[in-house]
Protein backbone atom coordinates (compact mmCIF):
# COMPACT_ATOMS: atom_id res chain seq x y z
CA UNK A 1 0.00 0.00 0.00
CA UNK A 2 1.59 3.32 -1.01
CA UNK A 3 1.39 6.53 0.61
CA UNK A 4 0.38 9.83 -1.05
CA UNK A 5 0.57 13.40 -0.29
CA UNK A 6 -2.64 13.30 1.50
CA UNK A 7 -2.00 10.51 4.17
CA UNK A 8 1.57 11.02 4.97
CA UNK A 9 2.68 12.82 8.20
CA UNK A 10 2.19 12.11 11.81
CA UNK A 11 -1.48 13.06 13.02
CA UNK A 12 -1.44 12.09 15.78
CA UNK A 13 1.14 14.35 17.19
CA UNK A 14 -2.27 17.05 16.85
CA UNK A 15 -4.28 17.56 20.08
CA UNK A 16 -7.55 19.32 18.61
CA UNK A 17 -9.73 16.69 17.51
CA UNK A 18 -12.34 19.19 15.32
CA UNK A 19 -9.23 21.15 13.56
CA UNK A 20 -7.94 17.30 12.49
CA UNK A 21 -11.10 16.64 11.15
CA UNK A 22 -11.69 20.31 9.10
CA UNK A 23 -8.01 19.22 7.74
CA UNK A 24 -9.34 15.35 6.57
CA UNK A 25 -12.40 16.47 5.39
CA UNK A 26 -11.30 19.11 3.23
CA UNK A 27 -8.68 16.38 2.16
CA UNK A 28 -11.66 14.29 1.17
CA UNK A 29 -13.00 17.06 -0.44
CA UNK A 30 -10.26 17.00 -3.14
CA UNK A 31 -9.89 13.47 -3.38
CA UNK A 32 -13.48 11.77 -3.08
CA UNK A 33 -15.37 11.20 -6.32
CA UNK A 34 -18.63 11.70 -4.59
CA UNK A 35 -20.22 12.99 -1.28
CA UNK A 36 -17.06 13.60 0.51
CA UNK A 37 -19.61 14.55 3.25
CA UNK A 38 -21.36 11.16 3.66
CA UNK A 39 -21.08 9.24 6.79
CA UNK A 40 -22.94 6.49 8.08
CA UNK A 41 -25.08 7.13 11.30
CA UNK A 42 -26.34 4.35 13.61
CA UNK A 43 -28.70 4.20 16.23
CA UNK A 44 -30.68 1.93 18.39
CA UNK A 45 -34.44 0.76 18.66
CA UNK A 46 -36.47 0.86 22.07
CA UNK A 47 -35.09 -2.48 22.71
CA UNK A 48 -31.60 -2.25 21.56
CA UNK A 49 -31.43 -3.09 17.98
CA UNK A 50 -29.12 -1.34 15.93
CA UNK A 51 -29.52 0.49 12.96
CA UNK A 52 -27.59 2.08 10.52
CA UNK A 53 -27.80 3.86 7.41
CA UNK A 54 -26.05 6.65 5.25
CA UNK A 55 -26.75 10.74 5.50
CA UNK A 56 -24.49 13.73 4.37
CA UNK A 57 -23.11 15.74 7.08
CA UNK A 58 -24.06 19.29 6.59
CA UNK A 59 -22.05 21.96 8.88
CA UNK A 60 -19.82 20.98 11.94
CA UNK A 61 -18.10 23.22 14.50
CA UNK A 62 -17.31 23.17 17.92
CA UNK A 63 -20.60 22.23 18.88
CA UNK A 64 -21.41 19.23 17.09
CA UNK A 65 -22.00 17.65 13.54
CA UNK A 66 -25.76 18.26 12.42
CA UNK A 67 -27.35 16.27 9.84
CA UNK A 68 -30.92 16.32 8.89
CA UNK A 69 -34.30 14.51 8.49
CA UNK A 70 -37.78 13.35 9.11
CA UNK A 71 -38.57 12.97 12.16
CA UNK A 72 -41.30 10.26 11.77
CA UNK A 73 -38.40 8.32 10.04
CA UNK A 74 -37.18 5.30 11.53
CA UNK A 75 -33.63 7.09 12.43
CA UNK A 76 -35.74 10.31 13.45
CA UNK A 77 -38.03 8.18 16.13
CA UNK A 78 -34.78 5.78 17.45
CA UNK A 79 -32.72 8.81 17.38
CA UNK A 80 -35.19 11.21 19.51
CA UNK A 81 -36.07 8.18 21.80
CA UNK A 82 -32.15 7.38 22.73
CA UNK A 83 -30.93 10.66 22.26
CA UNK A 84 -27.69 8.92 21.32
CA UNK A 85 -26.05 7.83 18.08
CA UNK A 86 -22.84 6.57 16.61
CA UNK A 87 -20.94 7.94 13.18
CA UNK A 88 -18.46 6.60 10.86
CA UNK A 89 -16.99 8.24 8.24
CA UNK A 90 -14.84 6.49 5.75
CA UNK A 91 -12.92 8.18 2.94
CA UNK A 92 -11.84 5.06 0.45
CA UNK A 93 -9.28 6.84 -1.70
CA UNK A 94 -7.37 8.24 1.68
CA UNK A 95 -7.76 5.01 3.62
CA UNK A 96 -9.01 6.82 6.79
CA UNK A 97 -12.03 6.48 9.17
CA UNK A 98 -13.10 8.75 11.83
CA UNK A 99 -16.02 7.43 14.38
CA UNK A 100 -17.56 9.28 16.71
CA UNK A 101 -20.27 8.64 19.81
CA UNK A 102 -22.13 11.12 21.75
CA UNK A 103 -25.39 12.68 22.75
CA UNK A 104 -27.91 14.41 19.95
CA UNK A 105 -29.93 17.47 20.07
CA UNK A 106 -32.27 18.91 17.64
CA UNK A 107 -31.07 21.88 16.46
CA UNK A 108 -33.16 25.55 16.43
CA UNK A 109 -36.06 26.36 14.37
CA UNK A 110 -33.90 29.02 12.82
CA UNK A 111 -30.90 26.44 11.98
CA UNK A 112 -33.66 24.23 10.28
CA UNK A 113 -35.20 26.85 8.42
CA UNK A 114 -31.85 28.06 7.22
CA UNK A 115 -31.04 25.33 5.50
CA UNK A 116 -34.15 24.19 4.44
CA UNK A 117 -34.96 27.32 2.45
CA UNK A 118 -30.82 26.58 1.05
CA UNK A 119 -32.48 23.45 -0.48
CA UNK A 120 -33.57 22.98 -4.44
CA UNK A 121 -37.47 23.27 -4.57
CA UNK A 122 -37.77 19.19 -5.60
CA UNK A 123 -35.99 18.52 -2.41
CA UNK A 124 -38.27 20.69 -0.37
CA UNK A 125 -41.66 19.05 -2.13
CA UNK A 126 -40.02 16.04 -1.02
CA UNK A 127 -39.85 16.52 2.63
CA UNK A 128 -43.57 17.14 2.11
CA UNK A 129 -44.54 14.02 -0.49
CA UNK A 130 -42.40 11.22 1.26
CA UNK A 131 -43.65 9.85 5.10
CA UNK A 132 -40.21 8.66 5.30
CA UNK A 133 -39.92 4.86 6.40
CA UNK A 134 -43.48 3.87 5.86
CA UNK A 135 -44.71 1.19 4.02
CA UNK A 136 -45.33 2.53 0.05
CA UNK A 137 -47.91 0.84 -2.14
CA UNK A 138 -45.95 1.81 -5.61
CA UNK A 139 -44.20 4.33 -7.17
CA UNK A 140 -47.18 6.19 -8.63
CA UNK A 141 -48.55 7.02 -5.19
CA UNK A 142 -45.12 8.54 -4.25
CA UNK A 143 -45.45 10.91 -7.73
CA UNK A 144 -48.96 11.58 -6.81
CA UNK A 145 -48.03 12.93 -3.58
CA UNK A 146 -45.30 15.19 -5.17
CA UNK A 147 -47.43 16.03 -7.88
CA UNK A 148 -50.20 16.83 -4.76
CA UNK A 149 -47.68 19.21 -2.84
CA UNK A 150 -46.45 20.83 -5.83
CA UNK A 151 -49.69 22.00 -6.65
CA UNK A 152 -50.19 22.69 -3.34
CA UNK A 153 -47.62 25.17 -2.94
CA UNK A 154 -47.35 26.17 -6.73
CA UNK A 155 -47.50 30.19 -5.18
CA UNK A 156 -45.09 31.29 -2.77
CA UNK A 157 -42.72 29.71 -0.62
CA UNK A 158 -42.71 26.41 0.29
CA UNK A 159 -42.32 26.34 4.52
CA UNK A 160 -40.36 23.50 6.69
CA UNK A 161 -42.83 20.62 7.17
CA UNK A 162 -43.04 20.54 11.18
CA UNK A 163 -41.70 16.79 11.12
CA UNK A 164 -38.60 17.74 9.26
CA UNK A 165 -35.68 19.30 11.15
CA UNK A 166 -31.45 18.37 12.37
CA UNK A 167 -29.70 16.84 14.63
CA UNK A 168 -26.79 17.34 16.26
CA UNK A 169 -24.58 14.94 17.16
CA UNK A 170 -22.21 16.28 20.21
CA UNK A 171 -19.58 13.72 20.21
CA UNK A 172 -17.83 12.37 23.50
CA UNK A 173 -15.94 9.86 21.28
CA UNK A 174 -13.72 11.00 18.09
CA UNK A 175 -11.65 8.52 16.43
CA UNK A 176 -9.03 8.95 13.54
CA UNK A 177 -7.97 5.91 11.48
CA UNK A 178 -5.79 5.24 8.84
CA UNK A 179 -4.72 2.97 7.16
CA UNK A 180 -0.78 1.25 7.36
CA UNK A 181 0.98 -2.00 6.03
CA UNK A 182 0.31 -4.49 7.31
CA UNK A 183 -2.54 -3.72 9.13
CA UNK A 184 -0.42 -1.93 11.76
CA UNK A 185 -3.11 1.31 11.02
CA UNK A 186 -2.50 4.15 13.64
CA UNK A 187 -5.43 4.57 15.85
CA UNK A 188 -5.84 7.62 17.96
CA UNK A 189 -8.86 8.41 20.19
CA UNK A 190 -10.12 11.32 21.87
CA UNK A 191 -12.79 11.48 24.74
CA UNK A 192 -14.32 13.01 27.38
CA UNK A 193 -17.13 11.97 29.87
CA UNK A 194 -19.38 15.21 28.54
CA UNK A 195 -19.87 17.14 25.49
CA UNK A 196 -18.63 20.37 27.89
CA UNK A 197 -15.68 18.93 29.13
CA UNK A 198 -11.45 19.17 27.71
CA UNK A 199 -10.45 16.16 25.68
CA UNK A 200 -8.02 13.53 26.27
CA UNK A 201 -6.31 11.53 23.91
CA UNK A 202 -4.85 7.90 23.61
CA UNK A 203 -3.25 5.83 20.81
CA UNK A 204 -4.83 2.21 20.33
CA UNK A 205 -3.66 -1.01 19.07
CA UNK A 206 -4.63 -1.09 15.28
């Protein structure tokens, strides 16, 4: 396995865990064919069965990493009744991960509206046509229901369905991962026990 430009040097020698990740995702940015931003989010059931499924991050900062959805999804009713989930991003052509755990919160009404008005008319019918999750006789009822809401809001703007909103995932867990011969990867972890406390930070056996 050779090394490139992108994946050589010694991360783990850097002790903020957000600035690492702004630095690999803007790496993935250059070098990812498609959705650099996509990340796999799982999440449990009310009696502990996991789930897990693909979403495109949208903004991150010190606070958290937000994604969003419908909230009468499957991921929106595990993820509001836990209040916890789990990420994973994987970048192929860098061969690096980073996972992270924590607590979620829904972001504000005026985050949500933000980006939904950001959002290309089709995708904003959407939100209205599809009840995300649920059982879906055929295709043609789907295209009625866009057809429906498109008519619907044919004048004006088109406002954020009340089921539709972000989360934020406040991580207590951030892992970086990449790859090495011989499956000797480097492994470094931060944590802390809340989202308001410092980090620490520990290498692990690959």
């Amino acid at each position: 396995m050779s090394e490139n430009q992108l994946t050589s040097g010694d991360f783990s020698e850097n002790d903020d865990p957000f600035g690492l990740f702004a630095a690999w995702l803007e790496d993935a940015t250059k070098s990812e064919p498609n959705d650099p931003n996509a990340v796999a989010v799982a999440s449990v059931d009310e009696t502990g069965m996991p789930n897990v499924r693909m979403v495109l991050l949208k903004e991150f900062d010190l606070r958290g990493f937000v994604f969003y959805t419908n909230f009468e999804s499957q991921k929106g009713r595990e993820i509001l009744g836990q209040r916890k989930a789990a990420m994973c991003f994987h970048w192929k052509t860098l061969r690096r991960q980073v996972r992270l755990r924590g607590e979620v919160e829904v972001v504000s009404d005026e985050e949500a509206d933000a980006y939904y008005r950001s959002r290309p008319l089709g995708s904003r019918i959407g939100a209205w046509a599809s009840r995300q999750s649920r059982p879906l006789e055929s295709r043609f009822a789907l295209e009625k229901a866009v057809a429906e809401y498109t008519a619907r809001f044919a004048l004006g703007d088109v406002p954020r369905p009340p089921h539709w909103s972000g989360f934020r995932l406040r991580p207590v867990s951030i892992e970086f991962w990449h790859d090495r011969k011989f499956r000797l990867h480097d492994r470094i972890v931060f944590s802390r026990a809340t989202p308001e406390e410092g980090w620490s930070k520990e290498r692990l056996y690959p």
